[in-house]
Each structure stands twice: as C-alpha cells, then as structure tokens.
Protein backbone atom coordinates (compact mmCIF):
# COMPACT_ATOMS: atom_id res chain seq x y z
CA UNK A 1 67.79 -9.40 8.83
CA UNK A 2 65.91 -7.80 11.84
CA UNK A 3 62.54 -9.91 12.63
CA UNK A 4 60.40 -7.48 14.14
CA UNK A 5 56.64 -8.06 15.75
CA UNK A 6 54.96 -7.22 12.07
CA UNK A 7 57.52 -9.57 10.44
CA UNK A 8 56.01 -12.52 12.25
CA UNK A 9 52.53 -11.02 12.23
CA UNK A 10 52.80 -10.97 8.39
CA UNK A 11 54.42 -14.18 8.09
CA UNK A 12 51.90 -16.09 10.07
CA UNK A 13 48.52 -13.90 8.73
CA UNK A 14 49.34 -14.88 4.84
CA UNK A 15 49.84 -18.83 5.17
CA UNK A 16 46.34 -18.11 7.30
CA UNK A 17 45.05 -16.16 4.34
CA UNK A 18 45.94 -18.23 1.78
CA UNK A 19 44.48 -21.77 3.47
CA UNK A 20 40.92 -19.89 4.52
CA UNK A 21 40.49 -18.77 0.44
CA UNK A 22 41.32 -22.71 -0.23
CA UNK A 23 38.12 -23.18 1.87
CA UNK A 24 34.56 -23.88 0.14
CA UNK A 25 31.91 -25.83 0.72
CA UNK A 26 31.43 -28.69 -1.22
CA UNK A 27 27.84 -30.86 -1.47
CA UNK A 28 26.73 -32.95 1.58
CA UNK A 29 24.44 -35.70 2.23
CA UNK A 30 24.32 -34.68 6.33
CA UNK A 31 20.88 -33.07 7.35
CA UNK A 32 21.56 -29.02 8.19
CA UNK A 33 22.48 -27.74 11.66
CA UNK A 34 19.34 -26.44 13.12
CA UNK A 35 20.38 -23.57 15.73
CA UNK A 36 16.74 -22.83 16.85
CA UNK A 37 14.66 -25.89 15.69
CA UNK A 38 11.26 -24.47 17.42
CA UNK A 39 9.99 -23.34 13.66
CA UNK A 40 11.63 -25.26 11.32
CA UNK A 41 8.71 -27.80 11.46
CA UNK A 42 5.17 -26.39 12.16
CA UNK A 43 2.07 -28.70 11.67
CA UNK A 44 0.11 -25.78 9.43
CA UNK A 45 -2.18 -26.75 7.17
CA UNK A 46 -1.58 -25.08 3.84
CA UNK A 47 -4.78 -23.89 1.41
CA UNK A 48 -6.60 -26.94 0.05
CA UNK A 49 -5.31 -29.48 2.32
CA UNK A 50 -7.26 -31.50 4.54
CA UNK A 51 -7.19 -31.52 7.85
CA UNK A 52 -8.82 -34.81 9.66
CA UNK A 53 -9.21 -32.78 12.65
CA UNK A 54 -12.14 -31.22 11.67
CA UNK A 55 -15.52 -33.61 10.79
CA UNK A 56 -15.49 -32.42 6.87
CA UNK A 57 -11.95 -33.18 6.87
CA UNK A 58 -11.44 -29.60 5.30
CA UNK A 59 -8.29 -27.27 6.52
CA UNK A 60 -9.81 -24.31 4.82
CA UNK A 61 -13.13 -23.32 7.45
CA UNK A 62 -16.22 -21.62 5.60
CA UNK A 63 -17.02 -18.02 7.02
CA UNK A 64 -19.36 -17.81 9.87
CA UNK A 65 -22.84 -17.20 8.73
CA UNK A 66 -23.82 -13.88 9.18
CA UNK A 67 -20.26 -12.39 8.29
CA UNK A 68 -18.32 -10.09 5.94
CA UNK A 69 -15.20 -10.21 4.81
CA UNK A 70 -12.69 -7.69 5.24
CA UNK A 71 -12.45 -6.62 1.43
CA UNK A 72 -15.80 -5.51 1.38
CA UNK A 73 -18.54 -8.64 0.27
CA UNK A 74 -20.84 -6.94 1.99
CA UNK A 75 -22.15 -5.61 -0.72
CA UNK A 76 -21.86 -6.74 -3.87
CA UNK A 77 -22.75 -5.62 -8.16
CA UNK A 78 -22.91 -2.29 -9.05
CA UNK A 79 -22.70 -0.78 -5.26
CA UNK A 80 -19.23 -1.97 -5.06
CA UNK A 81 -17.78 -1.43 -8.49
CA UNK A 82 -18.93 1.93 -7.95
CA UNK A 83 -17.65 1.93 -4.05
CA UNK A 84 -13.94 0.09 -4.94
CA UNK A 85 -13.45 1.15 -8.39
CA UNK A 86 -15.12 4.97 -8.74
CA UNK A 87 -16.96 3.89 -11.70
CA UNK A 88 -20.41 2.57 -12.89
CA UNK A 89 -21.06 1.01 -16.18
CA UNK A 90 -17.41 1.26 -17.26
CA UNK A 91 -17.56 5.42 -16.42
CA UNK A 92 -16.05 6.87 -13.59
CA UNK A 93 -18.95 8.44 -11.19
CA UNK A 94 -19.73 11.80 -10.16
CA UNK A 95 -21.14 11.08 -6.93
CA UNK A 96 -19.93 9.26 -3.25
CA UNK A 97 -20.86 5.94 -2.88
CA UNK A 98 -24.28 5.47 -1.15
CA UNK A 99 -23.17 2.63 0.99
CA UNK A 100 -19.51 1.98 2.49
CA UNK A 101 -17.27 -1.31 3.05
CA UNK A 102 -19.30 -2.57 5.89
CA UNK A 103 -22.49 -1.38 4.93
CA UNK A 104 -22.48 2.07 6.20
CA UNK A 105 -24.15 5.09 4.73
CA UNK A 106 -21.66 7.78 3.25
CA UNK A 107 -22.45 11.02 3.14
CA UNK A 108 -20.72 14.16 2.25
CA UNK A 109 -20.28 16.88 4.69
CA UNK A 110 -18.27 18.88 6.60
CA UNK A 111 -16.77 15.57 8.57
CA UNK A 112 -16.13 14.09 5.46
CA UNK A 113 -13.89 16.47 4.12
CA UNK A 114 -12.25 17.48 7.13
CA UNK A 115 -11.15 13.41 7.68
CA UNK A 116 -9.88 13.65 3.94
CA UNK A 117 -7.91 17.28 4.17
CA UNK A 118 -6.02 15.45 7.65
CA UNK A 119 -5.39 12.04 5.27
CA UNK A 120 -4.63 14.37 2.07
CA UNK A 121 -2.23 16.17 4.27
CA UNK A 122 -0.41 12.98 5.22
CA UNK A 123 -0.09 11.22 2.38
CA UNK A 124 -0.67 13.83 -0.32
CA UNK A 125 1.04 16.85 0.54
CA UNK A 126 4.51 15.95 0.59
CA UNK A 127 4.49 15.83 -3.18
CA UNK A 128 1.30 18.44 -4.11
CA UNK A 129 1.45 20.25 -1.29
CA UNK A 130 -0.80 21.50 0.93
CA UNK A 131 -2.13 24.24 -1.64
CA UNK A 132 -2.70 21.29 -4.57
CA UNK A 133 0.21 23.53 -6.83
CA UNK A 134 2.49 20.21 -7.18
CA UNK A 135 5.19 22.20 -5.04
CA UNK A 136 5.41 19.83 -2.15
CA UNK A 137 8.33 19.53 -0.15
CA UNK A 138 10.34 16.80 -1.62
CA UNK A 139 9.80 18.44 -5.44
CA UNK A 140 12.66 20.64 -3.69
CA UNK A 141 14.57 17.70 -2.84
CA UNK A 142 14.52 16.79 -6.74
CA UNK A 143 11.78 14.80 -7.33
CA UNK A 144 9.67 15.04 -11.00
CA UNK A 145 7.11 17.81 -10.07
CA UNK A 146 3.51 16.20 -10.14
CA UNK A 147 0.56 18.67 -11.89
CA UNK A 148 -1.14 21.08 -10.46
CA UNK A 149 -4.98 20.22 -9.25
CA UNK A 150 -6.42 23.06 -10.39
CA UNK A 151 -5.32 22.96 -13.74
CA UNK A 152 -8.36 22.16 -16.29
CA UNK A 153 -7.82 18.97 -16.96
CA UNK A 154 -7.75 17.52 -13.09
CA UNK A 155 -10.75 20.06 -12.38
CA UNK A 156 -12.99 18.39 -14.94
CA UNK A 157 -12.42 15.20 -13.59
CA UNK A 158 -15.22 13.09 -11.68
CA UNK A 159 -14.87 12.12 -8.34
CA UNK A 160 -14.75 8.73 -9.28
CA UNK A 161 -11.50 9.25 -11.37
CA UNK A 162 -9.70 11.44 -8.66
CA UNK A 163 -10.90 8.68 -6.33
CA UNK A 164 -9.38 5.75 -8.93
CA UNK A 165 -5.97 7.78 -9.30
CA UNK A 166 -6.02 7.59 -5.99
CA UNK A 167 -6.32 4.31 -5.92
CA UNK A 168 -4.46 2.83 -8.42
CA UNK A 169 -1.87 5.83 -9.17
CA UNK A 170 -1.00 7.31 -12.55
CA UNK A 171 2.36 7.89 -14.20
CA UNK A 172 4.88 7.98 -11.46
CA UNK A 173 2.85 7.89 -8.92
CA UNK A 174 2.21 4.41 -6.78
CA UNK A 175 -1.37 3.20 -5.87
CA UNK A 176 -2.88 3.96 -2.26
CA UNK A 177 -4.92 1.24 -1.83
CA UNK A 178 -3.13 -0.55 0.61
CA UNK A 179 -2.09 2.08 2.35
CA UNK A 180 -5.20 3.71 2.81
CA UNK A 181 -8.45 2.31 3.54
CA UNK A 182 -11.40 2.78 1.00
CA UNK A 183 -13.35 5.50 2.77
CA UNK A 184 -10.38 7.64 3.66
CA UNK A 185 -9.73 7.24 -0.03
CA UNK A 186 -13.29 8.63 -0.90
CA UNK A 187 -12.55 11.45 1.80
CA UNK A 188 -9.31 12.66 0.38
CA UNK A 189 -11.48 13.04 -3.14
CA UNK A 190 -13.88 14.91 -1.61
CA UNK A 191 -11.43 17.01 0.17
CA UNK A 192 -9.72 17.60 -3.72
CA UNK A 193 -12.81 18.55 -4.87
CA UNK A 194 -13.59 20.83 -1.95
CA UNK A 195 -9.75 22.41 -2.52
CA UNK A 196 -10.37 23.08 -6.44
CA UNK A 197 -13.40 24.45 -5.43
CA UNK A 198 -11.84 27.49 -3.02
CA UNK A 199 -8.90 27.96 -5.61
CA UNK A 200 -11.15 28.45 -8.61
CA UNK A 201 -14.29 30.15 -7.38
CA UNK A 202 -15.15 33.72 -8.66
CA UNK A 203 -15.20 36.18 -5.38
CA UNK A 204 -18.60 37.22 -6.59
C-alpha cells in the first residue's frame, strides 16, 4: 500500500476529530475567566436602592424644581390626553393640540404642514407613497398593499384618529411613537389632511 501526504493527513485529522467531539464541558466550582474585568463589577445603584452617599440615603434623586420631564409632564389632564393620545373624553379630536410637549403653542400653518409632508415623506411614503394611493415603493417589492387615504373611510376620519394610527399603528402596520417625536406626529396628520384635501377638492 502506497502512503501518500492525504493518507497521513486523514489518518492523523480523524483520531483528532473523534477526541475534540469527546470534549464537553462539565459543571465547575472555579470562578469564570474574566478577559476584560473593567465592567464586570460596576458600583451602580439600581431603582429603589439606597445610596448612603447622598444625605436622604436615596439612589433614586427627585427632579429639579422647576423641571419637565422628557415625556411631556408639563402639562397634564385633558391637554395631554388630547396632545399624546388624539382624543378628548374618550373621542378622537378634530382639532391640533393648543399646547405642545414642552409647553409650546401649536398652530397650524403653512410650516406645519410643510415639516409633516418632509416627515410623511420619510417615514410614510415608502409604503403609501408620496400621492397617499397605498402604491409605495416596497408594495412592488411584495409587501400587503396598505389603503388608499383618500378613500371615504380614512377621509372622514378626525385628526385625532389619523394622528393615533399614527401613533399606535393599525393592522399591519407598527406604531411611530418612538420613532417619531409627538409634534412631528401631529405634523404628518396635518400634512394627511392637507393631501386629502388637494386629491378630493372640486376644481370649482
């Protein structure tokens, strides 16, 4: 028999094979092999533990007088149901919200609907299109073909509900809230309104 170079690689790669499948771990009482040990043990206080650094002995600090948070407590009742949910009284609203996250005035206008057409057209679009038909790009890439905002049922909805779907979604498609902040949110309604509007107004 003629040993040849893959002979002897084949005769030394199985035995190799064979013991490395034999291999497994097993339970150990040995502490594990920290690598990079600089966060495996961070002094962070979690929520609702104390911290004795501080003179209440609390690790979770009170907000600085005077301040909002993020989310919006700024205002608070029916002003921000109506702001963060589109609706007052349990029915979705017709009009903008008088006063925004921080405490801003909103108003509708030109601006408004300009900043919502450039969001719409980012976020929106690829699926309704820029014409509101549903025929957005990836509906030719296979995707379930959304309806059409000017059909009659989307065109008698409030603001508050297109500004709720929005938010939340509907069917297959995925809430924008964290995406997009609250007032771009309200824009891009406006700007739906505004596009139903141009699409379904007699020439006369």
């Amino acid at each position: 028999m003629k040993i040849t170079w893959n002979t002897i690689a084949i005769a030394l790669c199985c035995p190799i094979a064979v013991l490395s499948m034999g291999c497994q771990g097993d339970i150990t009482g040995s502490a594990p092999v920290h690598l990079n040990p600089n966060m495996d043990n961070v002094a962070y206080i979690e929520a609702q533990e104390p911290n004795p650094f501080f003179a209440d002995g609390r690790g979770m600090r009170p907000h600085v007088e005077g301040t909002a948070a993020y989310n919006g407590t700024a205002i608070s009742g029916p002003a921000k149901t109506h702001l963060y949910e589109g609706k007052l009284n349990g029915e979705f609203v017709a009009a903008l919200p008088k006063l925004g996250p921080s405490g801003e005035e909103m108003t509708f206008g030109v601006e408004m609907v300009e900043r919502g057409q450039e969001r719409y057209n980012i976020y929106c679009a690829p699926c309704h299109s820029e014409a509101g038909d549903g025929q957005g790009i990836v509906i030719k890439r296979g995707m379930v073909m959304p309806p059409s905002f000017h059909e009659d049922r989307i065109m008698a909805m409030t603001l508050g509900q297109l500004y709720n779907t929005i938010t939340y979604g509907i069917r297959n498609m995925k809430g924008y809230q964290s995406q997009i902040p609250v007032k771009d949110r309200w824009a891009i309604a406006t700007y739906l309104r505004a596009l139903q509007f141009s699409r379904n107004t007699p020439e006369s």
